[in-house]
C-alpha atoms as a PDB file:
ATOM      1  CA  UNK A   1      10.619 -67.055 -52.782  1.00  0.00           C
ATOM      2  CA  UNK A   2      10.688 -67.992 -49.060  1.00  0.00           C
ATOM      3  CA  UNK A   3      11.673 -64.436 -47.947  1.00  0.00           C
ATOM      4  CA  UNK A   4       8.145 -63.441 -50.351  1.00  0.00           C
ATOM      5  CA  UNK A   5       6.226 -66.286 -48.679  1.00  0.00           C
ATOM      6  CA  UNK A   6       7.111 -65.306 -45.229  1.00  0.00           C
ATOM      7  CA  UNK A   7       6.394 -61.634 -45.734  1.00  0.00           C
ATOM      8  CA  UNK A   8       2.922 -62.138 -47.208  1.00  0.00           C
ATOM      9  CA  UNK A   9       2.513 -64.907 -44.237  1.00  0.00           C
ATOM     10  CA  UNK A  10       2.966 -61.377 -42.252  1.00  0.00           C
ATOM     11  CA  UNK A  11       0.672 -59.463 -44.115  1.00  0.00           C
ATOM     12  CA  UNK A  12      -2.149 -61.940 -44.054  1.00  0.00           C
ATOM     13  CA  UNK A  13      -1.495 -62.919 -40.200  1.00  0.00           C
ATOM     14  CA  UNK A  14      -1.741 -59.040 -39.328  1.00  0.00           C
ATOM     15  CA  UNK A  15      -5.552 -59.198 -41.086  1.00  0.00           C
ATOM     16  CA  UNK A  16      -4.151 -56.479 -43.873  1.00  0.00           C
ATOM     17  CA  UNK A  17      -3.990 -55.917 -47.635  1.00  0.00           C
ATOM     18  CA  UNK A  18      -0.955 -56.358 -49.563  1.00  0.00           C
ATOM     19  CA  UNK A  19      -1.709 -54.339 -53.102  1.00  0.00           C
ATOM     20  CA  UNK A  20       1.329 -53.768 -55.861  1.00  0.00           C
ATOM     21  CA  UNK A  21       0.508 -50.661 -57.080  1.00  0.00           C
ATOM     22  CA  UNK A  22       2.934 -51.374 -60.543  1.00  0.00           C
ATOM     23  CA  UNK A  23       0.858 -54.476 -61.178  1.00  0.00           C
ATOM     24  CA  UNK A  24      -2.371 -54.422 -59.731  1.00  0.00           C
ATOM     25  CA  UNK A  25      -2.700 -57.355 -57.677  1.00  0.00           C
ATOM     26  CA  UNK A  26      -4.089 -57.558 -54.136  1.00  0.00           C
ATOM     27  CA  UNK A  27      -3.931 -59.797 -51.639  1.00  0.00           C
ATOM     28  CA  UNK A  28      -6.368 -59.925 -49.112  1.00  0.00           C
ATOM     29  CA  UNK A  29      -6.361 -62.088 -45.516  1.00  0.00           C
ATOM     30  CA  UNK A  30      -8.944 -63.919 -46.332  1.00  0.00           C
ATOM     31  CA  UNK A  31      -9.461 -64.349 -50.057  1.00  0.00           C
ATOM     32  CA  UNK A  32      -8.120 -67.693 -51.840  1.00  0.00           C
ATOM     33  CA  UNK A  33      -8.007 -66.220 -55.494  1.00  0.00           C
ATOM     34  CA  UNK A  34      -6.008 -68.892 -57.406  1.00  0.00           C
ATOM     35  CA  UNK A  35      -5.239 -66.420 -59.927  1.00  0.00           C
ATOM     36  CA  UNK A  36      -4.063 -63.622 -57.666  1.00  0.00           C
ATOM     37  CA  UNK A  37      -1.551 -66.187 -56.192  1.00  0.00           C
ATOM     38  CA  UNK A  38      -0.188 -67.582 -59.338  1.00  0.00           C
ATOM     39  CA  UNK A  39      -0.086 -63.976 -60.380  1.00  0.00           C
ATOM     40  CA  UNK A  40       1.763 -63.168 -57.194  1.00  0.00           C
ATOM     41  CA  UNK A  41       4.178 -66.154 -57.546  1.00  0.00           C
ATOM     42  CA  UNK A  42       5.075 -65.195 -60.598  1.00  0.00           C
ATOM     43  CA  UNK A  43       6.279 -62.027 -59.830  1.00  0.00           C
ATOM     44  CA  UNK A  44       8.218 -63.585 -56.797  1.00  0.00           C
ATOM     45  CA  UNK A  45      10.023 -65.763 -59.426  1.00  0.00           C
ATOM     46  CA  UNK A  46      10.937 -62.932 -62.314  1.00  0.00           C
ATOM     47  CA  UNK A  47      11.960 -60.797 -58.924  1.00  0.00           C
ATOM     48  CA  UNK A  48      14.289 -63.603 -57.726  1.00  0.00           C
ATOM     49  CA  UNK A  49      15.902 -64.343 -61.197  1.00  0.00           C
ATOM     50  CA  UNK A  50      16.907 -60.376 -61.518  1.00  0.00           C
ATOM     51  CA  UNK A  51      18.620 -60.365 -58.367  1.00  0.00           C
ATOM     52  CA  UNK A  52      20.414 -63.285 -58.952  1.00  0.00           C
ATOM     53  CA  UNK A  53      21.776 -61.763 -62.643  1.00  0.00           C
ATOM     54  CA  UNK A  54      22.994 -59.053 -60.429  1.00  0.00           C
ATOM     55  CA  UNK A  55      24.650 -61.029 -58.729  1.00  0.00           C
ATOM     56  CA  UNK A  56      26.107 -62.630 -61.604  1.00  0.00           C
ATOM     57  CA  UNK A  57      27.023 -59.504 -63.104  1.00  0.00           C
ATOM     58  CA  UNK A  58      28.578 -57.602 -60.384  1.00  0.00           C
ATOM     59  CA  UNK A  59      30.332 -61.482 -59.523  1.00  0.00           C
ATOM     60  CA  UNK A  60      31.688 -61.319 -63.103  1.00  0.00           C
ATOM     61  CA  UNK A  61      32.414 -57.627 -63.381  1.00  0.00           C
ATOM     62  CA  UNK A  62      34.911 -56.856 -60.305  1.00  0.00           C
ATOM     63  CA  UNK A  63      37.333 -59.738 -61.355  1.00  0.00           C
ATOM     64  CA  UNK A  64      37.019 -57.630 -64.664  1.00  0.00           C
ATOM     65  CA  UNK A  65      37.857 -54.136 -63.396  1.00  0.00           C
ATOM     66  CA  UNK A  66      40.716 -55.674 -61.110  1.00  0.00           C
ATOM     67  CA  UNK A  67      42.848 -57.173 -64.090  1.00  0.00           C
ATOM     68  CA  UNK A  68      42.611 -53.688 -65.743  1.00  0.00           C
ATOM     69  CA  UNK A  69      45.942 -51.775 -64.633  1.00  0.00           C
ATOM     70  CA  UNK A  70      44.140 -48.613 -64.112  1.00  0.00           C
ATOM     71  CA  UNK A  71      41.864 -50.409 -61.127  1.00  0.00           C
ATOM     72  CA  UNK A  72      41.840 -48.589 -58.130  1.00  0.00           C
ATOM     73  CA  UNK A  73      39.053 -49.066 -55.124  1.00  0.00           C
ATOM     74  CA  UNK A  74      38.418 -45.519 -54.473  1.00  0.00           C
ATOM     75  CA  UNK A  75      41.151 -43.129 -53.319  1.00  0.00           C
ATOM     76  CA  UNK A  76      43.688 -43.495 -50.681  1.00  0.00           C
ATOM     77  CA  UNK A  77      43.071 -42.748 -46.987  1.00  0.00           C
ATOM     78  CA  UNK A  78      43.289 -39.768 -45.431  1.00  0.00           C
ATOM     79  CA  UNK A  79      47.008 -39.782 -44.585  1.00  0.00           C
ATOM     80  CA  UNK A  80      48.089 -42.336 -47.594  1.00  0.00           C
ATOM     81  CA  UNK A  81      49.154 -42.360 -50.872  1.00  0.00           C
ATOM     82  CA  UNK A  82      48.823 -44.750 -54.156  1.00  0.00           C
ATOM     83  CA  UNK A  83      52.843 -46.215 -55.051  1.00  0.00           C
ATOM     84  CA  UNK A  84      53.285 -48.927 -56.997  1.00  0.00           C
ATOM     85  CA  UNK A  85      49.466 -50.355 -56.590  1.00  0.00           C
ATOM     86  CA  UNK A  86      49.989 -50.673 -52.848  1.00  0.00           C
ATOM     87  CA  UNK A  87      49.382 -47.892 -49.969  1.00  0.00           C
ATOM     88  CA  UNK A  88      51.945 -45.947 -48.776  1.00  0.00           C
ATOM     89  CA  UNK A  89      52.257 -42.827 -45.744  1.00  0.00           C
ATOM     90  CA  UNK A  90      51.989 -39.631 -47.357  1.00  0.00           C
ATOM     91  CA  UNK A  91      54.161 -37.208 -46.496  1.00  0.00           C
ATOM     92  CA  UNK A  92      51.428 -35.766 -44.217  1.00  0.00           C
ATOM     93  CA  UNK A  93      50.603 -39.464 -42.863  1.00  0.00           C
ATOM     94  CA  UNK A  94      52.298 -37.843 -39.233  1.00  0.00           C
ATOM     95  CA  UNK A  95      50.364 -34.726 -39.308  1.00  0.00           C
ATOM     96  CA  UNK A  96      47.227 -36.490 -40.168  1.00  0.00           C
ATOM     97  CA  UNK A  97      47.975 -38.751 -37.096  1.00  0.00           C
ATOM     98  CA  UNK A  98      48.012 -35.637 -34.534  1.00  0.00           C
ATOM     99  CA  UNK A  99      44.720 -34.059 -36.156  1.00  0.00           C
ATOM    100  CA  UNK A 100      42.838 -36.741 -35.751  1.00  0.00           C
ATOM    101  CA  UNK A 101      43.853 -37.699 -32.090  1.00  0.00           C
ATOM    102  CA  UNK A 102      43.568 -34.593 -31.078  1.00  0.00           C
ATOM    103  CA  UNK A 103      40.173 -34.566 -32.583  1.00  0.00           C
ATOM    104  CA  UNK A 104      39.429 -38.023 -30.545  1.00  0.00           C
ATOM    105  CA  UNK A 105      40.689 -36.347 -27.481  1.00  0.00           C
ATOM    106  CA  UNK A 106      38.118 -33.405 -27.912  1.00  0.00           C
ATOM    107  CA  UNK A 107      40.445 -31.007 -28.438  1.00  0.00           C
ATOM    108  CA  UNK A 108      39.595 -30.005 -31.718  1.00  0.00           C
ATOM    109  CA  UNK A 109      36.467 -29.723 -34.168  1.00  0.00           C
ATOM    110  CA  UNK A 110      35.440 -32.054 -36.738  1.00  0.00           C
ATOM    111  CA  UNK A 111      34.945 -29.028 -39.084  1.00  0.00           C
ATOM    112  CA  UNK A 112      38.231 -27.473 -37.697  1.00  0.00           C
ATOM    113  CA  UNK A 113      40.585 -30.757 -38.396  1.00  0.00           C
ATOM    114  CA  UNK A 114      38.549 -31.134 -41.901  1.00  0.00           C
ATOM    115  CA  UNK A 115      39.878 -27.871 -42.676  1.00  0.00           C
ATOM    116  CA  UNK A 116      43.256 -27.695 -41.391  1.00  0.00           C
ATOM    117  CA  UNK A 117      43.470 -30.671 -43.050  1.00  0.00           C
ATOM    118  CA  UNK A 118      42.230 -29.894 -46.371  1.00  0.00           C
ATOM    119  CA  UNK A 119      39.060 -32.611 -46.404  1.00  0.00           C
ATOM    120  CA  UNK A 120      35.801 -32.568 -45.223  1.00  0.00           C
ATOM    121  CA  UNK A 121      34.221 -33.128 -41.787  1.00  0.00           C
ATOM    122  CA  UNK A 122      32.597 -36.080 -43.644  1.00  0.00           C
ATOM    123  CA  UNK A 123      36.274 -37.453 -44.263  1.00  0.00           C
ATOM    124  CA  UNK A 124      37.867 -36.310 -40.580  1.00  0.00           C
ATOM    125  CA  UNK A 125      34.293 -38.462 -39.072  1.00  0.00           C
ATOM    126  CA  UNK A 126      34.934 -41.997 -40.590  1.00  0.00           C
ATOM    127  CA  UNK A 127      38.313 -42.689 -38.841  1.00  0.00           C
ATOM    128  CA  UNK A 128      36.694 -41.467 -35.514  1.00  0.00           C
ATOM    129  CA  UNK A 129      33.674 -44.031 -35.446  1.00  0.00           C
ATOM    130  CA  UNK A 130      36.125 -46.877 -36.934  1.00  0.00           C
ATOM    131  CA  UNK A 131      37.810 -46.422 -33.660  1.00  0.00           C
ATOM    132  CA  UNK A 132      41.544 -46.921 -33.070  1.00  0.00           C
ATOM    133  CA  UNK A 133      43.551 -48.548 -36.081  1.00  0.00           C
ATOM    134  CA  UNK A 134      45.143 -47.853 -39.163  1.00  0.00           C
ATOM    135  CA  UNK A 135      45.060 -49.514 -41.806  1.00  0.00           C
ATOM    136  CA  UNK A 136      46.861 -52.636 -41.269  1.00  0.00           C
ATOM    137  CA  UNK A 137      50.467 -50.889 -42.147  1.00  0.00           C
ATOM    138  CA  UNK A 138      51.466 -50.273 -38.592  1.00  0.00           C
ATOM    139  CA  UNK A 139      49.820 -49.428 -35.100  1.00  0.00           C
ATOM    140  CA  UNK A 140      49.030 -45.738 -34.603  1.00  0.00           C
ATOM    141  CA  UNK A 141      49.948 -43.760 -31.624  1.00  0.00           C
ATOM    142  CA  UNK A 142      47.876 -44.926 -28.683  1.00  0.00           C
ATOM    143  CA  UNK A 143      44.061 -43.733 -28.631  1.00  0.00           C
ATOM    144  CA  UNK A 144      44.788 -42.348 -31.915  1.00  0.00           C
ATOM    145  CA  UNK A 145      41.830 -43.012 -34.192  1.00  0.00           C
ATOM    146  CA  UNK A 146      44.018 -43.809 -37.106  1.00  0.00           C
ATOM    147  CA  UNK A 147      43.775 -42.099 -40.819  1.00  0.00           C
ATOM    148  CA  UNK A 148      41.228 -44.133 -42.397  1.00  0.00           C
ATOM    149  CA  UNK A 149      38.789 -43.261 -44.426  1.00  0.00           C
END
């Protein structure tokens, strides 16, 4: 309710109108209808109490999915592999390795390492802008950008 109170605070300050379309209230600078502002308040409230069940929900539902045996937190990184519920080099971790520093050298395409690779440009980008590091196994060859993803 505060973050609602400060941002109509905002609205009125600036001298605007704040109007919800979905529900048809408006509030104007300088009107002091009762009615609009209980109305108002009242949607603050329900809009509060939903994202706290979210909360709730996504609090309750990842312990949930994380005792199930088939859990996993979206696929390995570019370079890894799944064994045993832990990450593990692929046998391409090494190759993987050379693309991308030679891609954080300039030496070679985005688009080029994606496809000598087999993955997209998309999936050759994150580990350059996460800068050098893998992840957390062992250090990468110096300046390499590491096969995150």
């Amino acid at each position: 309710m505060r973050d609602l109170s400060r941002a109509v605070d905002r609205v009125r300050d600036a001298g605007t109108e704040l109007h919800i379309v979905s529900e048809g209230p408006a509030l104007r600078p300088d009107d002091e209808d009762p009615y609009q502002t209980a109305l108002f308040q009242l949607l603050g409230v329900f809009a509060e109490l939903e994202v706290r069940i979210k909360r709730q929900n996504i609090g309750e539902g990842i312990p949930a999915r994380q005792e199930n045996e088939d859990y996993r937190h979206g696929p390995a990184p570019l370079g890894f592999e799944r064994s045993g519920g832990r990450l593990a080099e692929s046998d391409e971790h090494q190759r993987v390795v050379e693309v991308l520093d030679r891609v954080a050298r300039g030496e070679l395409s985005k688009r080029w390492a994606g496809k000598e690779l087999d993955s997209s440009r998309r999936t050759v980008q994150r580990p350059s802008k996460s800068g050098p590091s893998c992840t957390g196994c062992k250090p990468c060859p110096a300046g390499s950008p590491g096969p995150e993803a």
